[in-house]
PDB file of N, CA and C in Angstrom:
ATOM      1  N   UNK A   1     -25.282 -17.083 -12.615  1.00  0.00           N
ATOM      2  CA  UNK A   1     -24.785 -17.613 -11.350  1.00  0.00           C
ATOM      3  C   UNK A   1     -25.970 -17.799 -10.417  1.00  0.00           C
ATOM      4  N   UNK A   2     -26.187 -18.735 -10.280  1.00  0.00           N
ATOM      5  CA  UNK A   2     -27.258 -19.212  -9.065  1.00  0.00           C
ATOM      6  C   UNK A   2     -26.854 -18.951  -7.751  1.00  0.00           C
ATOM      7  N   UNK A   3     -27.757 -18.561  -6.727  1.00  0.00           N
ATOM      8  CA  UNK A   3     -27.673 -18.368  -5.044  1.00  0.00           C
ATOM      9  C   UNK A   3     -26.819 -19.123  -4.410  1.00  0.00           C
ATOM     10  N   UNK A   4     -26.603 -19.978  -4.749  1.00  0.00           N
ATOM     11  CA  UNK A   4     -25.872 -21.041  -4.087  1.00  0.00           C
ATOM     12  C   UNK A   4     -24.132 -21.273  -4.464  1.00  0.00           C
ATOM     13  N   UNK A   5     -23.783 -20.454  -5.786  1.00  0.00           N
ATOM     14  CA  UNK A   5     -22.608 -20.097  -6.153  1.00  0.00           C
ATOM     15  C   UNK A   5     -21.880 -19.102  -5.172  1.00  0.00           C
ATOM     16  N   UNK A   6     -20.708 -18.925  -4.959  1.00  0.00           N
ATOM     17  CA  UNK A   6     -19.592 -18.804  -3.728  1.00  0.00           C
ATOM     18  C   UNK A   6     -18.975 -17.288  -4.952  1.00  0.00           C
ATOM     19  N   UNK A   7     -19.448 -15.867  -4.679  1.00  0.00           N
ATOM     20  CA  UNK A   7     -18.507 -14.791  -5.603  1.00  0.00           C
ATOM     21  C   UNK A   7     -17.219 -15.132  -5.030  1.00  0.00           C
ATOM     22  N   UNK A   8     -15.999 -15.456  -6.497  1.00  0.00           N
ATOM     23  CA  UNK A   8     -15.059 -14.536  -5.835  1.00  0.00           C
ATOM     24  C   UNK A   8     -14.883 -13.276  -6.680  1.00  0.00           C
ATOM     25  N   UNK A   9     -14.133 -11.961  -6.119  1.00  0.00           N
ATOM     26  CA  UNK A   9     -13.785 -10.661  -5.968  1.00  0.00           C
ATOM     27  C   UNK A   9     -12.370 -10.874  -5.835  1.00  0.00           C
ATOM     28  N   UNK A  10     -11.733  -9.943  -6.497  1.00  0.00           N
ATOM     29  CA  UNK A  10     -10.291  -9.770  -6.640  1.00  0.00           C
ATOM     30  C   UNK A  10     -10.337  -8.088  -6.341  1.00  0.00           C
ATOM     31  N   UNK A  11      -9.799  -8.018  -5.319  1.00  0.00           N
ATOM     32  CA  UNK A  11      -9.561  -6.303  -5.099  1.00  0.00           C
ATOM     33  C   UNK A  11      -7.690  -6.288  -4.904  1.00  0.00           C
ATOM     34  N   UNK A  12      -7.604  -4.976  -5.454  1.00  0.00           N
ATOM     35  CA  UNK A  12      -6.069  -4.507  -5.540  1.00  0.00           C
ATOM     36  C   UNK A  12      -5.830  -3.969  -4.135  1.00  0.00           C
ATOM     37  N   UNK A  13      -4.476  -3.655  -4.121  1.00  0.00           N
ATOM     38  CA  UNK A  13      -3.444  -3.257  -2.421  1.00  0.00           C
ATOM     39  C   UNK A  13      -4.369  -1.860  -1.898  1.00  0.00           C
ATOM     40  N   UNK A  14      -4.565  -1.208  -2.954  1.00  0.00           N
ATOM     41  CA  UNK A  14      -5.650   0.067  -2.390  1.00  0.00           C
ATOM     42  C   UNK A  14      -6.719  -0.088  -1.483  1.00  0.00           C
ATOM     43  N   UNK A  15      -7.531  -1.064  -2.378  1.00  0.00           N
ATOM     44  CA  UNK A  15      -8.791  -2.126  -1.350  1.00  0.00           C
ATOM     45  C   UNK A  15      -8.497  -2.954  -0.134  1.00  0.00           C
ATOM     46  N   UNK A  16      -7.061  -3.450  -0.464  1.00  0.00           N
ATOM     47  CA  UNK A  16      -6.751  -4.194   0.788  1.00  0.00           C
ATOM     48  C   UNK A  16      -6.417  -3.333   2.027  1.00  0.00           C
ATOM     49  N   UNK A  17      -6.205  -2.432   1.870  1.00  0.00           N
ATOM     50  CA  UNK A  17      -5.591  -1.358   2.414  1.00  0.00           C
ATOM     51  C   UNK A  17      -6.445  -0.974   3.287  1.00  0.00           C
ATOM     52  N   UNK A  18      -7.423  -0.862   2.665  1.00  0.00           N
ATOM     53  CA  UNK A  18      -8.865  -0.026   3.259  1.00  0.00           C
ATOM     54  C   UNK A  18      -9.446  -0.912   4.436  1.00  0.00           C
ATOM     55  N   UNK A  19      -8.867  -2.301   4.271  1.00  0.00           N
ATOM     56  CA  UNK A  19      -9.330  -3.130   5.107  1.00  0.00           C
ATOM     57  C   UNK A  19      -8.530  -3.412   6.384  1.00  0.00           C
ATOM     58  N   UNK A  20      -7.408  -3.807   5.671  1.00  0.00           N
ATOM     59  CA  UNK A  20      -6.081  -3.474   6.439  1.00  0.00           C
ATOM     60  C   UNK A  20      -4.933  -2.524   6.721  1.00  0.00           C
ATOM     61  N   UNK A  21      -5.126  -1.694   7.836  1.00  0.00           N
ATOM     62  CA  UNK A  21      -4.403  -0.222   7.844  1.00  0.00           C
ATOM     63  C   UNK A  21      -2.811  -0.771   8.299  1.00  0.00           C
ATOM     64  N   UNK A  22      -2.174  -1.548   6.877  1.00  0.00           N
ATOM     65  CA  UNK A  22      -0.853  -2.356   6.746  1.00  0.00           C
ATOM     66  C   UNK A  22      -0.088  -1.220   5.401  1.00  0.00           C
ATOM     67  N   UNK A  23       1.148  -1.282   5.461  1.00  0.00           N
ATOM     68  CA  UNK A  23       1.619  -0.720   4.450  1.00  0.00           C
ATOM     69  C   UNK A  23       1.954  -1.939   3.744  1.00  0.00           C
ATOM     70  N   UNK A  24       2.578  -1.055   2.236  1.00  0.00           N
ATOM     71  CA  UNK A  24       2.052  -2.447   1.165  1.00  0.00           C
ATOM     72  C   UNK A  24       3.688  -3.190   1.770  1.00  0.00           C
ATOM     73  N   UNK A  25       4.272  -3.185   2.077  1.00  0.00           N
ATOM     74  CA  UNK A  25       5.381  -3.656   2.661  1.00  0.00           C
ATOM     75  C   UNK A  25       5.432  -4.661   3.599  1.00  0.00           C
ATOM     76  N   UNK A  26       4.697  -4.261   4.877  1.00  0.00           N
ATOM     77  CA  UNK A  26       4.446  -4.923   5.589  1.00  0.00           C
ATOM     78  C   UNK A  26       3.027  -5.973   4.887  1.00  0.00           C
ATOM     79  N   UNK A  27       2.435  -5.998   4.135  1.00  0.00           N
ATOM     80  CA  UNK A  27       1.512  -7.055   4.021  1.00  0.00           C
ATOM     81  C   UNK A  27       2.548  -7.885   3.309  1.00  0.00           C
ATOM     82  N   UNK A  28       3.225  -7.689   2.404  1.00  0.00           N
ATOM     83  CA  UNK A  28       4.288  -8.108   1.365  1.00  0.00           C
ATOM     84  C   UNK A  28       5.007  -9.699   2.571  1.00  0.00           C
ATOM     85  N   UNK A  29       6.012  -8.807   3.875  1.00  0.00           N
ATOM     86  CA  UNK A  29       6.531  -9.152   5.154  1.00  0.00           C
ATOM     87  C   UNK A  29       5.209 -10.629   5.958  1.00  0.00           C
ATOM     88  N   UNK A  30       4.204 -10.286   5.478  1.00  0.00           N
ATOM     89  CA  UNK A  30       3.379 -11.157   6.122  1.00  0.00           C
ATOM     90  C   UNK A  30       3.093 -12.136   5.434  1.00  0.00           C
ATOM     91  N   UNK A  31       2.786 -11.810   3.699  1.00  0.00           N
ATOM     92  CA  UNK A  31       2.741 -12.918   2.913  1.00  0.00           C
ATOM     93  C   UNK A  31       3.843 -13.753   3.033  1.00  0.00           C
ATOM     94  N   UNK A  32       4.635 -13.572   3.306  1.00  0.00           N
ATOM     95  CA  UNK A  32       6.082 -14.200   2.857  1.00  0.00           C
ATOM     96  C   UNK A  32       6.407 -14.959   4.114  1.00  0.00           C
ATOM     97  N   UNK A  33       5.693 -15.055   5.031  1.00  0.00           N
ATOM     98  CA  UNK A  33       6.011 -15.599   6.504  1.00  0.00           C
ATOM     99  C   UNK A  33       4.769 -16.200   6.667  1.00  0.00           C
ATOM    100  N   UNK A  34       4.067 -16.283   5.631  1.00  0.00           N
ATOM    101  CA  UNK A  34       2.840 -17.178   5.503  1.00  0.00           C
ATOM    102  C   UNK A  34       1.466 -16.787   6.602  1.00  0.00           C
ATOM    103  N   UNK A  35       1.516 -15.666   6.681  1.00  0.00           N
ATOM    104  CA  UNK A  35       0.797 -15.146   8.313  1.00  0.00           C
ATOM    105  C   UNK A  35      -0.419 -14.305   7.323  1.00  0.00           C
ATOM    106  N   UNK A  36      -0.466 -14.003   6.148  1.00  0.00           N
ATOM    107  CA  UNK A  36      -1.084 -13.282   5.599  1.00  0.00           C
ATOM    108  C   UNK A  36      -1.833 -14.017   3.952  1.00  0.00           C
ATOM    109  N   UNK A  37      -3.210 -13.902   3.772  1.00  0.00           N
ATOM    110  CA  UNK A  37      -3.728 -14.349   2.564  1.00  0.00           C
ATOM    111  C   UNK A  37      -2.185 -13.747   1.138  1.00  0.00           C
ATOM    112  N   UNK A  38      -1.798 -14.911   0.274  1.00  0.00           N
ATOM    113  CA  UNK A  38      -0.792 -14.845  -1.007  1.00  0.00           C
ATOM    114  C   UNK A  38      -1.741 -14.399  -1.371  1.00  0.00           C
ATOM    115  N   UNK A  39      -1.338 -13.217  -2.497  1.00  0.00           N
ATOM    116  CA  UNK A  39      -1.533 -12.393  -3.903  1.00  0.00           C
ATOM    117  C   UNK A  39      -1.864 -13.598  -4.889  1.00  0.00           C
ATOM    118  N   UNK A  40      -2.527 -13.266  -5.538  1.00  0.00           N
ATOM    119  CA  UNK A  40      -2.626 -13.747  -7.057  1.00  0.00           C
ATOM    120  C   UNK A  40      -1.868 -13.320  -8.398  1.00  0.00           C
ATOM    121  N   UNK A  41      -1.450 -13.481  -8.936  1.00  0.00           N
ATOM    122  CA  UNK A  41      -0.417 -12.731 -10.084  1.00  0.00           C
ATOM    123  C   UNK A  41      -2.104 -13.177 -11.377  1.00  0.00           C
ATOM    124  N   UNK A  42      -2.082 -11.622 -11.747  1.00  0.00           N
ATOM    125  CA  UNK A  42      -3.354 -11.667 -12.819  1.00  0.00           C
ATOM    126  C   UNK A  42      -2.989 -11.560 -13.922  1.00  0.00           C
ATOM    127  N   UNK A  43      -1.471 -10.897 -14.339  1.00  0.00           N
ATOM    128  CA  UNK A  43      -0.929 -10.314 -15.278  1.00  0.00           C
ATOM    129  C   UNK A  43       0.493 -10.224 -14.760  1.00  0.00           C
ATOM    130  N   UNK A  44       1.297  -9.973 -16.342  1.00  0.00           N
ATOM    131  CA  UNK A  44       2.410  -9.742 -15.852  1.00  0.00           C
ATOM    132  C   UNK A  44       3.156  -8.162 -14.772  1.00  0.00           C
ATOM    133  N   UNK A  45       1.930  -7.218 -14.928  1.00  0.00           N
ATOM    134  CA  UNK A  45       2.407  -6.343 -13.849  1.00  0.00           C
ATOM    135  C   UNK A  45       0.930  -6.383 -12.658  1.00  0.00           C
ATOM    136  N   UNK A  46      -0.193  -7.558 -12.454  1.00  0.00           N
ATOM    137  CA  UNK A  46      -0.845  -6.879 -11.760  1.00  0.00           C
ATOM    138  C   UNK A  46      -1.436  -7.834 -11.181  1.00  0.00           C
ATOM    139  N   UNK A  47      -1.337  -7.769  -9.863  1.00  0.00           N
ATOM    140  CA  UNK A  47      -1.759  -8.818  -8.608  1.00  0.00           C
ATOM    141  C   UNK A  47      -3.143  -7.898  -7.820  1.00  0.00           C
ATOM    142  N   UNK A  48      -3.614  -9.264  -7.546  1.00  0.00           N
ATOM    143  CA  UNK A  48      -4.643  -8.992  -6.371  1.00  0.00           C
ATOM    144  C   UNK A  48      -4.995  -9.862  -5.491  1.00  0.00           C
ATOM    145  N   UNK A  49      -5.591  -9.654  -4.669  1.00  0.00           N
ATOM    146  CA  UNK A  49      -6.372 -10.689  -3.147  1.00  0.00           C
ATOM    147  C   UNK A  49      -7.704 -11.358  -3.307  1.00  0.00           C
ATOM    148  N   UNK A  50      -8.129 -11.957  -3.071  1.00  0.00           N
ATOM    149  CA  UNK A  50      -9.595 -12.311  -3.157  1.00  0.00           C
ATOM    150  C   UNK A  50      -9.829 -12.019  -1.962  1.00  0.00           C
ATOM    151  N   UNK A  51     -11.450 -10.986  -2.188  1.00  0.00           N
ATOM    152  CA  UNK A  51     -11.479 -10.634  -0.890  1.00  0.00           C
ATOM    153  C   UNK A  51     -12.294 -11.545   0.466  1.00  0.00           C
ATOM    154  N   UNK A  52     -12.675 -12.787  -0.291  1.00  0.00           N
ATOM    155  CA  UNK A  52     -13.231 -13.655   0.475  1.00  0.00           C
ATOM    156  C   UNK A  52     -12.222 -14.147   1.935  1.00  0.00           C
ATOM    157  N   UNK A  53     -10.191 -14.368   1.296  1.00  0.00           N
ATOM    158  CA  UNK A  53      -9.414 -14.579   1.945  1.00  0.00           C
ATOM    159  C   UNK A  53      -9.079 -13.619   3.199  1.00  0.00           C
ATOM    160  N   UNK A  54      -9.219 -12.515   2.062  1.00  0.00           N
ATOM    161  CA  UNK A  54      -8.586 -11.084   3.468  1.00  0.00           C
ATOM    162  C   UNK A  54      -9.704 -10.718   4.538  1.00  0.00           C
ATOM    163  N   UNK A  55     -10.921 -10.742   4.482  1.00  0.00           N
ATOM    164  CA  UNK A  55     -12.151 -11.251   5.277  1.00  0.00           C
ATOM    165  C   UNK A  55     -11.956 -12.278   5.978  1.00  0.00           C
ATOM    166  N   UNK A  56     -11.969 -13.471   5.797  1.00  0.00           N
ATOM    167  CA  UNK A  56     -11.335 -14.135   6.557  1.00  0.00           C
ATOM    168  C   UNK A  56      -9.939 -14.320   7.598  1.00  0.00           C
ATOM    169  N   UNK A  57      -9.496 -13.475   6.625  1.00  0.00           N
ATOM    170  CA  UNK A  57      -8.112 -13.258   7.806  1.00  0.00           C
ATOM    171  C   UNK A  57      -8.222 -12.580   9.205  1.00  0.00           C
ATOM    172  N   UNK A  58      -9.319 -11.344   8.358  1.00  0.00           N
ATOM    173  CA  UNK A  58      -9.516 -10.088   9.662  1.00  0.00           C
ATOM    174  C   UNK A  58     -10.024 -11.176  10.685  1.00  0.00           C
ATOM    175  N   UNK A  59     -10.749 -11.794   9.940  1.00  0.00           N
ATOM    176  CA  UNK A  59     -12.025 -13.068  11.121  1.00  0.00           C
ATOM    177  C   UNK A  59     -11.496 -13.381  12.145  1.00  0.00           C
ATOM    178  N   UNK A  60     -10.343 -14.138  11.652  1.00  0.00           N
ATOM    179  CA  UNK A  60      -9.256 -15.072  12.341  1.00  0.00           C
ATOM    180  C   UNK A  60      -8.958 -13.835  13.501  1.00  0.00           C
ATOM    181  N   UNK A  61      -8.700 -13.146  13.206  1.00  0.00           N
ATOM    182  CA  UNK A  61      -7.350 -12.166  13.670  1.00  0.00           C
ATOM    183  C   UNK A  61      -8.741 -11.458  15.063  1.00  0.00           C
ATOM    184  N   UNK A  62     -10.177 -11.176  14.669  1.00  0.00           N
ATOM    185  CA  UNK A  62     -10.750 -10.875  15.624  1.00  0.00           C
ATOM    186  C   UNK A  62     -11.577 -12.455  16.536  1.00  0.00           C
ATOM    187  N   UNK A  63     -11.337 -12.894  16.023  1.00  0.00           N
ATOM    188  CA  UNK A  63     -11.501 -14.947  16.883  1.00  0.00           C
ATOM    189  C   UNK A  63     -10.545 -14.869  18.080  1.00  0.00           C
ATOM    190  N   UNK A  64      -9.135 -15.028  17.311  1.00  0.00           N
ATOM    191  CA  UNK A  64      -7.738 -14.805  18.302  1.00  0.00           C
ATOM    192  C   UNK A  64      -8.215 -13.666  19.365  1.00  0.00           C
ATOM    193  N   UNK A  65      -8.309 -12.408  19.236  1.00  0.00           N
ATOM    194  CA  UNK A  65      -8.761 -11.452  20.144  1.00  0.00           C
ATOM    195  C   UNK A  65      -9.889 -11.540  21.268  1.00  0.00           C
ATOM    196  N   UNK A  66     -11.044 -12.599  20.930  1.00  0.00           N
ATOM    197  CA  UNK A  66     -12.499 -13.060  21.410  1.00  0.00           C
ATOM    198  C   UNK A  66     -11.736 -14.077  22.231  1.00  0.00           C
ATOM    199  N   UNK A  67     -10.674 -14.961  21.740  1.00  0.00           N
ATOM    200  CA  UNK A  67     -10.418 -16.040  22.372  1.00  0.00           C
ATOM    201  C   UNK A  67      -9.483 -15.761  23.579  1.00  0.00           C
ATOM    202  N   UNK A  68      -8.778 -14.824  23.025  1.00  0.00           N
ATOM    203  CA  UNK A  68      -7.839 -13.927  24.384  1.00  0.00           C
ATOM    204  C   UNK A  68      -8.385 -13.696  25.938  1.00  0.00           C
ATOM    205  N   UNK A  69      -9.380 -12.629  25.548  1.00  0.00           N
ATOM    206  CA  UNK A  69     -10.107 -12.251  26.193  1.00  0.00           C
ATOM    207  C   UNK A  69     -11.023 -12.660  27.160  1.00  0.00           C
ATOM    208  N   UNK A  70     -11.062 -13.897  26.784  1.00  0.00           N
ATOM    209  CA  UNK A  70     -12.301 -15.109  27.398  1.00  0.00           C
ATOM    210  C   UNK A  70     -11.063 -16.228  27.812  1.00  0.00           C
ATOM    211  N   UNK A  71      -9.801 -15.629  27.808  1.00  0.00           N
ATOM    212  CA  UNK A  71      -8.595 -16.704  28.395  1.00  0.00           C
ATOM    213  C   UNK A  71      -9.006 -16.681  30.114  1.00  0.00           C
ATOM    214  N   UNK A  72      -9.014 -17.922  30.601  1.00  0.00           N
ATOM    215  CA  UNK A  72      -8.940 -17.800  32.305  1.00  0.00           C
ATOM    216  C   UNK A  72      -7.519 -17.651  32.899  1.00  0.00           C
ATOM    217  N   UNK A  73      -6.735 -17.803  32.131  1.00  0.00           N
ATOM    218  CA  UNK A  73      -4.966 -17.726  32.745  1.00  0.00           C
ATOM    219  C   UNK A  73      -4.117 -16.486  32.269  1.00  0.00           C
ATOM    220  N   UNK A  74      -4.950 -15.621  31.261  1.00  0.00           N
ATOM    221  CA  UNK A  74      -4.281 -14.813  30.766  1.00  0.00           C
ATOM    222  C   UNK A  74      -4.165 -13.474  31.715  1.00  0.00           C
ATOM    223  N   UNK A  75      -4.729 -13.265  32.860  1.00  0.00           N
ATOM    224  CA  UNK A  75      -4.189 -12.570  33.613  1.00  0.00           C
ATOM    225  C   UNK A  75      -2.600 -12.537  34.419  1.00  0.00           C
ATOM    226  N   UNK A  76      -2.736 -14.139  34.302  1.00  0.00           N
ATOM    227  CA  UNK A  76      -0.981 -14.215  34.904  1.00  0.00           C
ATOM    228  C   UNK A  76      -0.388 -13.799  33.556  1.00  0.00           C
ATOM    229  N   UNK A  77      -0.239 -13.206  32.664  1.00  0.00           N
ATOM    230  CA  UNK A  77       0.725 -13.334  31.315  1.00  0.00           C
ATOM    231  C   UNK A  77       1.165 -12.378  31.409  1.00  0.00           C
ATOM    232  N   UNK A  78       2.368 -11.756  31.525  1.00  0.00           N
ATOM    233  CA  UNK A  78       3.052 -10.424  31.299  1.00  0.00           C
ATOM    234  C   UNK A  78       4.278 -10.394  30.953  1.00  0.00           C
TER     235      UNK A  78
END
């Protein structure tokens, strides 16, 4: 694999976990409402995430927070 190749990584709900302090339920609740990186089915009993996606999600999720914060109207919001 050359420098310029993109890893992907497949980590299980344990790993995701570690990233996201979500129960496996509620990530389940998020996939399914499209708000959350879909599972991969690897096997017939065994799924995982790429962790390039769930990295990116956190991204998003601390962008939204940066973008909040730096809102000029969001003081009127309650």
């Amino acid at each position: 694999m050359n420098s310029n190749a993109t890893a992907k990584k497949f980590i299980v709900l344990p790993q995701v976990q570690e990233i996201v302090p979500y129960s496996a339920s509620h990530i389940w609740r998020l996939e399914r409402s499209g708000h959350f990186p879909q599972r991969v089915r690897l096997g017939g009993n065994r799924v995982a995430w790429l962790q390039s996606e769930v990295n990116s999600w956190v991204e998003s999720k601390l962008a939204a927070r940066t973008d909040h914060t730096n809102c000029n109207n969001c003081g009127n919001l309650k």
